[in-house]
PDB file of N, CA and C in Angstrom:
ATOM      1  N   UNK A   1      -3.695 -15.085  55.699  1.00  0.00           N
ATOM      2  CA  UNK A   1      -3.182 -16.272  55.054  1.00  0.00           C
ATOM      3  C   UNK A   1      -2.965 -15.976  53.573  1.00  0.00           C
ATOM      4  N   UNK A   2      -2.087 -17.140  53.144  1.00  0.00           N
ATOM      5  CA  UNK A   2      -1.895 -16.518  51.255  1.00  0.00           C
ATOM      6  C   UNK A   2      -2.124 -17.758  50.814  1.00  0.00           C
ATOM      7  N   UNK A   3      -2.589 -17.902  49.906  1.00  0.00           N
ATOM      8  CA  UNK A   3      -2.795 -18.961  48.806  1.00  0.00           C
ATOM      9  C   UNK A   3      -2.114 -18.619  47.638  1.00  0.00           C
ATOM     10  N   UNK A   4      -1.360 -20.142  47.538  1.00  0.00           N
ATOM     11  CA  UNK A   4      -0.021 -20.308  46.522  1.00  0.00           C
ATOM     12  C   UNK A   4      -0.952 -21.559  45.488  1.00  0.00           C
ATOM     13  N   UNK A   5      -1.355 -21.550  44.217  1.00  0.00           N
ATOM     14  CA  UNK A   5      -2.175 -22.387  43.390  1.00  0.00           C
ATOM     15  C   UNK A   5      -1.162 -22.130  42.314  1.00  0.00           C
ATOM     16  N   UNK A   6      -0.482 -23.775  41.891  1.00  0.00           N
ATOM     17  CA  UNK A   6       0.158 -23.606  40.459  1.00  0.00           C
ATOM     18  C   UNK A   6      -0.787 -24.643  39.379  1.00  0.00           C
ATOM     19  N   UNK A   7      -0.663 -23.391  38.582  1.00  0.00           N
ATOM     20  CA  UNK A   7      -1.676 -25.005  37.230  1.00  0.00           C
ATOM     21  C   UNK A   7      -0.628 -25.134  36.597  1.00  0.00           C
ATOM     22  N   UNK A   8      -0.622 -26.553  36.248  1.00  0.00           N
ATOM     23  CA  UNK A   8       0.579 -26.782  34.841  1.00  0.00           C
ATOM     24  C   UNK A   8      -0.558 -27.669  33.980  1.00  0.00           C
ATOM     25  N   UNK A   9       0.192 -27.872  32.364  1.00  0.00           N
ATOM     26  CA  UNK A   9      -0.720 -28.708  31.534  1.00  0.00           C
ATOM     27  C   UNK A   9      -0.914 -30.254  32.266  1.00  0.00           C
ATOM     28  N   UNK A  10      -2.001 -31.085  32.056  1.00  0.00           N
ATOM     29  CA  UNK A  10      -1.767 -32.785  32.294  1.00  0.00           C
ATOM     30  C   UNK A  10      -0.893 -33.224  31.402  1.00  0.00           C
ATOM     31  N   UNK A  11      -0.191 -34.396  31.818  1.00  0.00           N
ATOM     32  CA  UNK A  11       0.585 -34.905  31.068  1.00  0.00           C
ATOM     33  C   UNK A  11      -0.132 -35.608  29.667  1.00  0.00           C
ATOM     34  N   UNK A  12       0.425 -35.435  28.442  1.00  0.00           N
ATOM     35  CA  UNK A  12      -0.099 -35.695  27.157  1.00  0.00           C
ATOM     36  C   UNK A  12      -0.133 -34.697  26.505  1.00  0.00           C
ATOM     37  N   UNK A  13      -0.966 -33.600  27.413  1.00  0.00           N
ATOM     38  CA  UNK A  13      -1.291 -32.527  26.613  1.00  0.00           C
ATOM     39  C   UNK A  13      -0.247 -31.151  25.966  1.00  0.00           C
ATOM     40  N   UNK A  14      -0.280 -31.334  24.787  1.00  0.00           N
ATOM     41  CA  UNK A  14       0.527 -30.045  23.987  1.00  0.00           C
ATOM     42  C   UNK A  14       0.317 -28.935  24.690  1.00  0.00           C
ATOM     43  N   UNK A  15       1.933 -28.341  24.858  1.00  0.00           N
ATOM     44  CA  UNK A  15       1.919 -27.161  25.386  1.00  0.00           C
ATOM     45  C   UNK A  15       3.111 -26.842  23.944  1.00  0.00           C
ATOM     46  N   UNK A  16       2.313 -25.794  23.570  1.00  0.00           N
ATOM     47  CA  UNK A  16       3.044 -25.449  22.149  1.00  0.00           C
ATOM     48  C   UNK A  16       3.859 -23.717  22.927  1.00  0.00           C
ATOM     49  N   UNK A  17       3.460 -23.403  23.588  1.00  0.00           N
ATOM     50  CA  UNK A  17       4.166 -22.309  24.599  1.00  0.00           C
ATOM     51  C   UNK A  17       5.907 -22.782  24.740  1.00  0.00           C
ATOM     52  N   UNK A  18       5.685 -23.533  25.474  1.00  0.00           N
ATOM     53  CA  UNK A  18       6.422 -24.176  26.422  1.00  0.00           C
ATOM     54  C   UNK A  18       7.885 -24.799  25.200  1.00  0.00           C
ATOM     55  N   UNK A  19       6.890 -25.560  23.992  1.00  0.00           N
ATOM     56  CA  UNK A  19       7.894 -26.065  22.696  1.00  0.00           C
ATOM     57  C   UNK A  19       8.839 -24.467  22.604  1.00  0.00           C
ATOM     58  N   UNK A  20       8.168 -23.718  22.683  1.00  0.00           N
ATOM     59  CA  UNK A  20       8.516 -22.027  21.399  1.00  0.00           C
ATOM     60  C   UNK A  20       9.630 -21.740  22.379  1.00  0.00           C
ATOM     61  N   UNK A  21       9.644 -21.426  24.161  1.00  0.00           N
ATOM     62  CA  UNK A  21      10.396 -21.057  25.072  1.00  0.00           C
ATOM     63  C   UNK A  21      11.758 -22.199  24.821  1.00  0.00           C
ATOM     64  N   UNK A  22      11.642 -23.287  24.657  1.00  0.00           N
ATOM     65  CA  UNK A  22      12.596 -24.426  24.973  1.00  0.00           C
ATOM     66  C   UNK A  22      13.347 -24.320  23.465  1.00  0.00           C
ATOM     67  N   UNK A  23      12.785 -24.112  22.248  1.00  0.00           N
ATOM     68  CA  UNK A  23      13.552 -23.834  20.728  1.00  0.00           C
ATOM     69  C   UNK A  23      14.509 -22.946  20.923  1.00  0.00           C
ATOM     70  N   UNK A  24      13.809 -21.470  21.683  1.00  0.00           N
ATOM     71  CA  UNK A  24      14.480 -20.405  22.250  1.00  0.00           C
ATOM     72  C   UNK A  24      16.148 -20.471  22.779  1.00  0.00           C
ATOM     73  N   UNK A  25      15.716 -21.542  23.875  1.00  0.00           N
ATOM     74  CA  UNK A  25      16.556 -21.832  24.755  1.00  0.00           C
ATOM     75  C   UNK A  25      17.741 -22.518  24.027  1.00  0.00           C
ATOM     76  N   UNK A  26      17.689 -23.742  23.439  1.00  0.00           N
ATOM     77  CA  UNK A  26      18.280 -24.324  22.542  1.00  0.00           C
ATOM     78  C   UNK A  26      19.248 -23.473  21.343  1.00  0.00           C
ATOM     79  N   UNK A  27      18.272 -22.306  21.007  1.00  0.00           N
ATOM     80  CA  UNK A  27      19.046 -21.480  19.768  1.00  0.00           C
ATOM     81  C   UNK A  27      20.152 -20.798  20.752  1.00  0.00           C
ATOM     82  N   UNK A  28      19.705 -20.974  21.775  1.00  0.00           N
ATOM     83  CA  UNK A  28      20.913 -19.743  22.733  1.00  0.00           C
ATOM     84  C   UNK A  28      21.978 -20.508  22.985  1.00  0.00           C
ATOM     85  N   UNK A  29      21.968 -21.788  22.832  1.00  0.00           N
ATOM     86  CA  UNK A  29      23.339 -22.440  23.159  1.00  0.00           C
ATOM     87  C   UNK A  29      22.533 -23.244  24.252  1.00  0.00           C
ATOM     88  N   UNK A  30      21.669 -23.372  24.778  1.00  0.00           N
ATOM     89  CA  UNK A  30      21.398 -24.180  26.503  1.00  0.00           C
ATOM     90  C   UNK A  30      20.375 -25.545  25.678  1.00  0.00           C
ATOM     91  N   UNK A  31      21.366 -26.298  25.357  1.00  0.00           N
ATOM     92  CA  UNK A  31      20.685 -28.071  24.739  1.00  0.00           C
ATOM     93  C   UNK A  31      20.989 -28.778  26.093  1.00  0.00           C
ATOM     94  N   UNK A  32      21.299 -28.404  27.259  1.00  0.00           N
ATOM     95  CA  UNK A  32      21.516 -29.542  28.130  1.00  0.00           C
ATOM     96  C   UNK A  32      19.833 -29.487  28.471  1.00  0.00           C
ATOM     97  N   UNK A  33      18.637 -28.460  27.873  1.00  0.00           N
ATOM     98  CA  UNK A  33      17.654 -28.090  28.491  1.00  0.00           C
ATOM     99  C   UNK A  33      16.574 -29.435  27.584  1.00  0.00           C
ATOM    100  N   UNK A  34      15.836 -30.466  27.737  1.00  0.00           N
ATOM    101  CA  UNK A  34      15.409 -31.471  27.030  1.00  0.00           C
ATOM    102  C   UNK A  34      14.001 -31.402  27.228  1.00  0.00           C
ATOM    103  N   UNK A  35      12.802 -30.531  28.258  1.00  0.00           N
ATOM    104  CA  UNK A  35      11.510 -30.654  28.149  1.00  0.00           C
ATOM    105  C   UNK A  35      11.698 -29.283  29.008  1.00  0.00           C
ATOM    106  N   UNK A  36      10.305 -28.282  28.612  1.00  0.00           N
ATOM    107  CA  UNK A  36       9.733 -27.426  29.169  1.00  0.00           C
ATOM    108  C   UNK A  36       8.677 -27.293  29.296  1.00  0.00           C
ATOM    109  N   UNK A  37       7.665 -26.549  30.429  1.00  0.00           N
ATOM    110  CA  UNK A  37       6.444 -26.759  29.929  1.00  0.00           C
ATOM    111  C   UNK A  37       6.176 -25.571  31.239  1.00  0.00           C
ATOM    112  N   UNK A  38       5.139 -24.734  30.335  1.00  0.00           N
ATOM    113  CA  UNK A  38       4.563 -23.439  30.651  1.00  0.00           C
ATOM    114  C   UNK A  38       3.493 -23.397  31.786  1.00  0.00           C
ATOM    115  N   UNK A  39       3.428 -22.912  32.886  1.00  0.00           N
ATOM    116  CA  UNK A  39       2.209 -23.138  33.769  1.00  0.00           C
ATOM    117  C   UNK A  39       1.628 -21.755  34.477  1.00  0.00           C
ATOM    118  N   UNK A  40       0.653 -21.794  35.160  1.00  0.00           N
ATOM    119  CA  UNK A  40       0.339 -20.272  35.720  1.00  0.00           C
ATOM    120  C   UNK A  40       0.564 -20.278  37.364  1.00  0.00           C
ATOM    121  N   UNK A  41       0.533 -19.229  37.688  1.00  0.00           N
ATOM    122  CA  UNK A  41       0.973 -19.236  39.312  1.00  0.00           C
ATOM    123  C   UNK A  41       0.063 -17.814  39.783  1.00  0.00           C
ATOM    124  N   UNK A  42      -0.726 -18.190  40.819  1.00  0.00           N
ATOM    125  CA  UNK A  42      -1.281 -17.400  41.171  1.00  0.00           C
ATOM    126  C   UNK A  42      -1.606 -16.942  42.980  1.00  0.00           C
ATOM    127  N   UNK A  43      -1.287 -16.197  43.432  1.00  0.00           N
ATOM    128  CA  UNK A  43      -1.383 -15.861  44.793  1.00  0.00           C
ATOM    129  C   UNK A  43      -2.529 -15.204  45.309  1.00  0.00           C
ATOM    130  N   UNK A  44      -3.246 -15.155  45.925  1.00  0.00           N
ATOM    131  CA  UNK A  44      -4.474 -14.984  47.018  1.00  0.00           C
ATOM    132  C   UNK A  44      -4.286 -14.651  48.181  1.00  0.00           C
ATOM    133  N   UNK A  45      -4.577 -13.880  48.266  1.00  0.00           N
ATOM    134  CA  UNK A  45      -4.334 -13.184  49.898  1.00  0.00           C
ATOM    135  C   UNK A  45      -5.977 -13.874  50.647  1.00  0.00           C
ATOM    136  N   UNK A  46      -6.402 -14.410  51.811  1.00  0.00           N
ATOM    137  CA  UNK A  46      -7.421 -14.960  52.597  1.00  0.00           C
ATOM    138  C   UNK A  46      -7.561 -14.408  53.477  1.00  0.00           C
ATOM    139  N   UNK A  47      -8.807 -13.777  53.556  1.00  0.00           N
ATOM    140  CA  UNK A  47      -9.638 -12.954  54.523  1.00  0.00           C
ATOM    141  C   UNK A  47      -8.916 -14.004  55.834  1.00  0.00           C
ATOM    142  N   UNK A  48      -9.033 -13.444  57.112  1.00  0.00           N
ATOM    143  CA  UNK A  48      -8.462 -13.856  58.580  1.00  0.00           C
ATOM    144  C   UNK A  48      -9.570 -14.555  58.471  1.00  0.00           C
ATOM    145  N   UNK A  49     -11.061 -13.988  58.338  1.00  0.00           N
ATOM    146  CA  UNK A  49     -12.167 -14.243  58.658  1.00  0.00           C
ATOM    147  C   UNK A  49     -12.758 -15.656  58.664  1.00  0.00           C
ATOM    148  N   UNK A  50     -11.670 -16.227  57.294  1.00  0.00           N
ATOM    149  CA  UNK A  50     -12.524 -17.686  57.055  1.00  0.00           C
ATOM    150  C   UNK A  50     -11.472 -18.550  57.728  1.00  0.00           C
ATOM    151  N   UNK A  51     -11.570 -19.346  58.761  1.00  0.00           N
ATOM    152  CA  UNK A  51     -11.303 -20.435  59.651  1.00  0.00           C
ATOM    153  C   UNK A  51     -11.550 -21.629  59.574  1.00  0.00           C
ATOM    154  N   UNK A  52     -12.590 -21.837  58.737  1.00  0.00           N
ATOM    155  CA  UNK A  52     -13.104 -23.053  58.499  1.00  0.00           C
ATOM    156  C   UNK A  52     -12.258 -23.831  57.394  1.00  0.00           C
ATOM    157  N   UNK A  53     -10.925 -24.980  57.632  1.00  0.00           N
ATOM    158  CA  UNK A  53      -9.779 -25.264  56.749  1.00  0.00           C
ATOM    159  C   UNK A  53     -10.940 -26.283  55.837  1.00  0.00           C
ATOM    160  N   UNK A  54     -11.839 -26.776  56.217  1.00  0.00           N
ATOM    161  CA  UNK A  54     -12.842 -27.789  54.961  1.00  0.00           C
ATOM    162  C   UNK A  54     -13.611 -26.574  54.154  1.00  0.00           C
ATOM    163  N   UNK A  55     -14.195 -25.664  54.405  1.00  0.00           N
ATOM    164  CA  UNK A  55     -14.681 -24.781  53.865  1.00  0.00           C
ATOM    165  C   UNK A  55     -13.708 -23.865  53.050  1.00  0.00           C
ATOM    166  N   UNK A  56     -12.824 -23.557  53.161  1.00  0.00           N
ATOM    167  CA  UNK A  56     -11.777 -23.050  52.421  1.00  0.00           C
ATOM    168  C   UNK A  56     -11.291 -23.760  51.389  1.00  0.00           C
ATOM    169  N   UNK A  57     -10.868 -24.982  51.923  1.00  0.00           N
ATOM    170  CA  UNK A  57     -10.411 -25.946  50.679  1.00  0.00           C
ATOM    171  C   UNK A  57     -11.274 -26.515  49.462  1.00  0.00           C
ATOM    172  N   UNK A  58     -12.808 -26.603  50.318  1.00  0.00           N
ATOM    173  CA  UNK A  58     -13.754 -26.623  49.303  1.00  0.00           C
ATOM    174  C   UNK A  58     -13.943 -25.164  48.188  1.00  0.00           C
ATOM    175  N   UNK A  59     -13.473 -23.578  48.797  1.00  0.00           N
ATOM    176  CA  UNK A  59     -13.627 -22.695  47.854  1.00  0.00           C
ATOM    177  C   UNK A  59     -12.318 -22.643  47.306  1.00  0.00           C
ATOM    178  N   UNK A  60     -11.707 -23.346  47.624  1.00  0.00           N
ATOM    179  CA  UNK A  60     -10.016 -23.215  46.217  1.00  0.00           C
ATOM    180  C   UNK A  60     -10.623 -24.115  45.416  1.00  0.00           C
ATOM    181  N   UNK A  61     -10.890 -25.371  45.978  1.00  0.00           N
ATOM    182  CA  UNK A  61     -11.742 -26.351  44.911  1.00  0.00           C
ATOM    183  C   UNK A  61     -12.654 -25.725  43.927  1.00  0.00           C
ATOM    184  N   UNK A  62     -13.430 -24.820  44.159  1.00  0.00           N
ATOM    185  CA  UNK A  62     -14.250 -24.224  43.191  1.00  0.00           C
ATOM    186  C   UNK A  62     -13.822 -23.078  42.536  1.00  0.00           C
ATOM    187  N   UNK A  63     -12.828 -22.610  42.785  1.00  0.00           N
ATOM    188  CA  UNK A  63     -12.219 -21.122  41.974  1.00  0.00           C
ATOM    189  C   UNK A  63     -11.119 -21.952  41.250  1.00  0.00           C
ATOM    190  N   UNK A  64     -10.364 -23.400  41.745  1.00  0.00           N
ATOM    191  CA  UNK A  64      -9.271 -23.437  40.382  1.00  0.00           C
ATOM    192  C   UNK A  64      -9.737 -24.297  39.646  1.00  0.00           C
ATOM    193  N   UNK A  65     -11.562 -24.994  39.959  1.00  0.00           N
ATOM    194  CA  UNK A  65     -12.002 -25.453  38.704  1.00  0.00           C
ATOM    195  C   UNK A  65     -12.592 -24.838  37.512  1.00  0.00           C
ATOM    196  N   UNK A  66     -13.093 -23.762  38.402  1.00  0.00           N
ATOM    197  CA  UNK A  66     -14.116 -22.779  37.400  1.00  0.00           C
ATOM    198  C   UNK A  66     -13.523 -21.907  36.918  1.00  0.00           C
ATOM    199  N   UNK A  67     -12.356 -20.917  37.132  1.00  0.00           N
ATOM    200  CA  UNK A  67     -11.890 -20.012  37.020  1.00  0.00           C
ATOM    201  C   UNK A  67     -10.358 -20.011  36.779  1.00  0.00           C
ATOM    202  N   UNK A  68      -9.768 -20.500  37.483  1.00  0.00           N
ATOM    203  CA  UNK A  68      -8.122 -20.537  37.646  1.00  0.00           C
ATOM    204  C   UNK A  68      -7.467 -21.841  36.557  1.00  0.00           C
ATOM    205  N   UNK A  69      -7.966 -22.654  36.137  1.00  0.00           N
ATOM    206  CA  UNK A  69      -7.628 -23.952  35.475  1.00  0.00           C
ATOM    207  C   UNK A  69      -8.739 -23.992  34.576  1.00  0.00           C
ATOM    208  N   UNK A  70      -8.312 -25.162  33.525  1.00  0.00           N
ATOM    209  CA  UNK A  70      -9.309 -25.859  33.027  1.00  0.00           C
ATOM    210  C   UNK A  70      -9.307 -27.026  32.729  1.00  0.00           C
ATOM    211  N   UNK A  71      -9.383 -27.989  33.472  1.00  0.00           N
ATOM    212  CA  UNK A  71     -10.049 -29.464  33.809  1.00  0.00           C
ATOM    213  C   UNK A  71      -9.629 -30.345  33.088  1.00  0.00           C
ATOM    214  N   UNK A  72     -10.080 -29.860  32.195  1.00  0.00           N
ATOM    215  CA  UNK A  72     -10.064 -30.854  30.923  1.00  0.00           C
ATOM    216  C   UNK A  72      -8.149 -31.084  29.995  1.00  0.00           C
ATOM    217  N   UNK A  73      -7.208 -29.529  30.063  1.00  0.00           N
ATOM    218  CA  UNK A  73      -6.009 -29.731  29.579  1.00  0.00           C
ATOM    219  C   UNK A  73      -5.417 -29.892  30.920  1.00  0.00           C
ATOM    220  N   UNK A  74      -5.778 -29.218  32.258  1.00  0.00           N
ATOM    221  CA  UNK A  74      -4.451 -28.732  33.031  1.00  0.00           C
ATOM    222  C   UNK A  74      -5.150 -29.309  34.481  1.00  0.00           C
ATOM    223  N   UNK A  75      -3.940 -29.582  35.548  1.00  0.00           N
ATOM    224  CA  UNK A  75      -4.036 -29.960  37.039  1.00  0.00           C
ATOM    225  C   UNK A  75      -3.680 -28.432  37.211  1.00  0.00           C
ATOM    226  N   UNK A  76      -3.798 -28.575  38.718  1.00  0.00           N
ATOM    227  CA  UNK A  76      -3.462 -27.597  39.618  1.00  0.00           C
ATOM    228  C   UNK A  76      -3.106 -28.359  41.262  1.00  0.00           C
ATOM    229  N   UNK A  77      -2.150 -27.346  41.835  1.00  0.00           N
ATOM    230  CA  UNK A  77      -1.752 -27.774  43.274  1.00  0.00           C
ATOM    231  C   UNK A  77      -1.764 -26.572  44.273  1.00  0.00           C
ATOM    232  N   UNK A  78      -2.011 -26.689  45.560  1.00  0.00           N
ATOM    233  CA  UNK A  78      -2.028 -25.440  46.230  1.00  0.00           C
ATOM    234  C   UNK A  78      -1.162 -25.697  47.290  1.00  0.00           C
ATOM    235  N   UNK A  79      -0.941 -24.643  47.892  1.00  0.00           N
ATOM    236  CA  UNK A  79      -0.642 -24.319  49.665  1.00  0.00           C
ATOM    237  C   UNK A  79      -0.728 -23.409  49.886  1.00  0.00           C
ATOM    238  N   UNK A  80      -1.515 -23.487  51.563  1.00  0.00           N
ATOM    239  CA  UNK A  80      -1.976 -22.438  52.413  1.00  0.00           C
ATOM    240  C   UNK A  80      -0.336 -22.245  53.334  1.00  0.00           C
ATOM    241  N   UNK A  81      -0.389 -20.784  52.921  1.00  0.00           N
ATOM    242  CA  UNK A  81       0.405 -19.975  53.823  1.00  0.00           C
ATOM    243  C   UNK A  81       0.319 -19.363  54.713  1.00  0.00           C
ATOM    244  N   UNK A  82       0.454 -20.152  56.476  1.00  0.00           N
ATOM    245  CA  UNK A  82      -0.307 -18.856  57.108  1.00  0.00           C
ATOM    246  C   UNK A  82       0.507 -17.268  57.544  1.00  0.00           C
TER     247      UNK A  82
END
Protein backbone atom coordinates (compact mmCIF):
# COMPACT_ATOMS: atom_id res chain seq x y z
CA UNK A 1 0.00 0.00 0.00
CA UNK A 2 1.26 3.80 -0.38
CA UNK A 3 0.40 6.60 1.66
CA UNK A 4 -0.26 9.95 -0.08
CA UNK A 5 -0.26 12.82 3.17
CA UNK A 6 -0.43 16.56 1.92
CA UNK A 7 0.14 19.35 4.69
CA UNK A 8 -0.75 22.80 3.57
CA UNK A 9 -0.70 26.02 6.01
CA UNK A 10 -4.42 26.62 8.05
CA UNK A 11 -6.15 29.22 6.72
CA UNK A 12 -4.95 32.72 8.37
CA UNK A 13 -1.72 31.61 8.64
CA UNK A 14 1.30 33.49 6.72
CA UNK A 15 2.94 31.59 4.29
CA UNK A 16 5.69 34.09 3.37
CA UNK A 17 7.12 31.09 0.90
CA UNK A 18 4.25 30.91 -1.01
CA UNK A 19 4.01 35.33 -1.09
CA UNK A 20 8.01 35.09 -2.62
CA UNK A 21 6.86 32.10 -5.38
CA UNK A 22 3.56 34.15 -6.42
CA UNK A 23 5.82 37.91 -6.65
CA UNK A 24 7.95 35.55 -8.84
CA UNK A 25 5.20 34.55 -10.85
CA UNK A 26 3.70 37.97 -11.28
CA UNK A 27 7.30 39.52 -12.30
CA UNK A 28 7.14 36.84 -15.14
CA UNK A 29 4.14 38.25 -16.69
CA UNK A 30 1.47 35.42 -15.02
CA UNK A 31 -1.00 38.23 -12.85
CA UNK A 32 -3.97 36.10 -13.85
CA UNK A 33 -2.16 34.05 -10.75
CA UNK A 34 -4.04 35.94 -7.36
CA UNK A 35 -3.12 33.46 -4.18
CA UNK A 36 -0.43 30.78 -3.67
CA UNK A 37 0.41 28.86 -0.95
CA UNK A 38 3.33 26.38 -0.32
CA UNK A 39 2.62 22.83 1.18
CA UNK A 40 4.58 19.45 1.69
CA UNK A 41 3.75 16.12 0.09
CA UNK A 42 4.93 13.10 1.28
CA UNK A 43 4.66 9.33 0.21
CA UNK A 44 4.99 6.11 2.40
CA UNK A 45 5.23 2.95 1.17
CA UNK A 46 3.03 0.34 4.05
CA UNK A 47 4.32 -2.79 5.15
CA UNK A 48 1.49 -5.61 3.52
CA UNK A 49 1.79 -6.66 7.09
CA UNK A 50 -0.43 -4.05 8.76
CA UNK A 51 -4.22 -4.88 7.92
CA UNK A 52 -5.66 -3.42 10.61
CA UNK A 53 -7.41 -0.02 8.50
CA UNK A 54 -8.25 1.57 12.47
CA UNK A 55 -4.79 0.80 13.51
CA UNK A 56 -3.16 2.28 10.56
CA UNK A 57 -5.15 5.33 10.49
CA UNK A 58 -4.51 5.77 14.08
CA UNK A 59 -0.45 5.55 13.08
CA UNK A 60 -0.83 8.28 10.18
CA UNK A 61 -2.66 10.10 12.98
CA UNK A 62 0.43 10.01 15.03
CA UNK A 63 3.32 10.50 12.45
CA UNK A 64 1.47 13.68 10.70
CA UNK A 65 0.97 15.08 14.18
CA UNK A 66 4.28 14.54 15.61
CA UNK A 67 6.46 14.48 12.79
CA UNK A 68 5.03 15.29 9.30
CA UNK A 69 2.94 18.65 10.28
CA UNK A 70 2.68 21.00 12.90
CA UNK A 71 -0.68 21.49 14.51
CA UNK A 72 -0.59 24.53 15.50
CA UNK A 73 0.25 26.51 11.64
CA UNK A 74 -0.72 23.59 9.21
CA UNK A 75 -3.67 20.70 8.40
CA UNK A 76 -2.88 17.72 6.66
CA UNK A 77 -5.00 15.13 4.39
CA UNK A 78 -4.24 11.57 3.38
CA UNK A 79 -5.06 8.57 1.07
CA UNK A 80 -4.41 5.05 1.22
CA UNK A 81 -3.34 3.60 -2.01
CA UNK A 82 -3.71 0.09 -2.32
Amino acid sequence: MLLKIYVTHKKGVLDPQGKTVLDTLHSLGYKEFEELRLGKYFEIKISDDLTDKELLNKKIKEIADKVLSNPIMETYRYEIVD
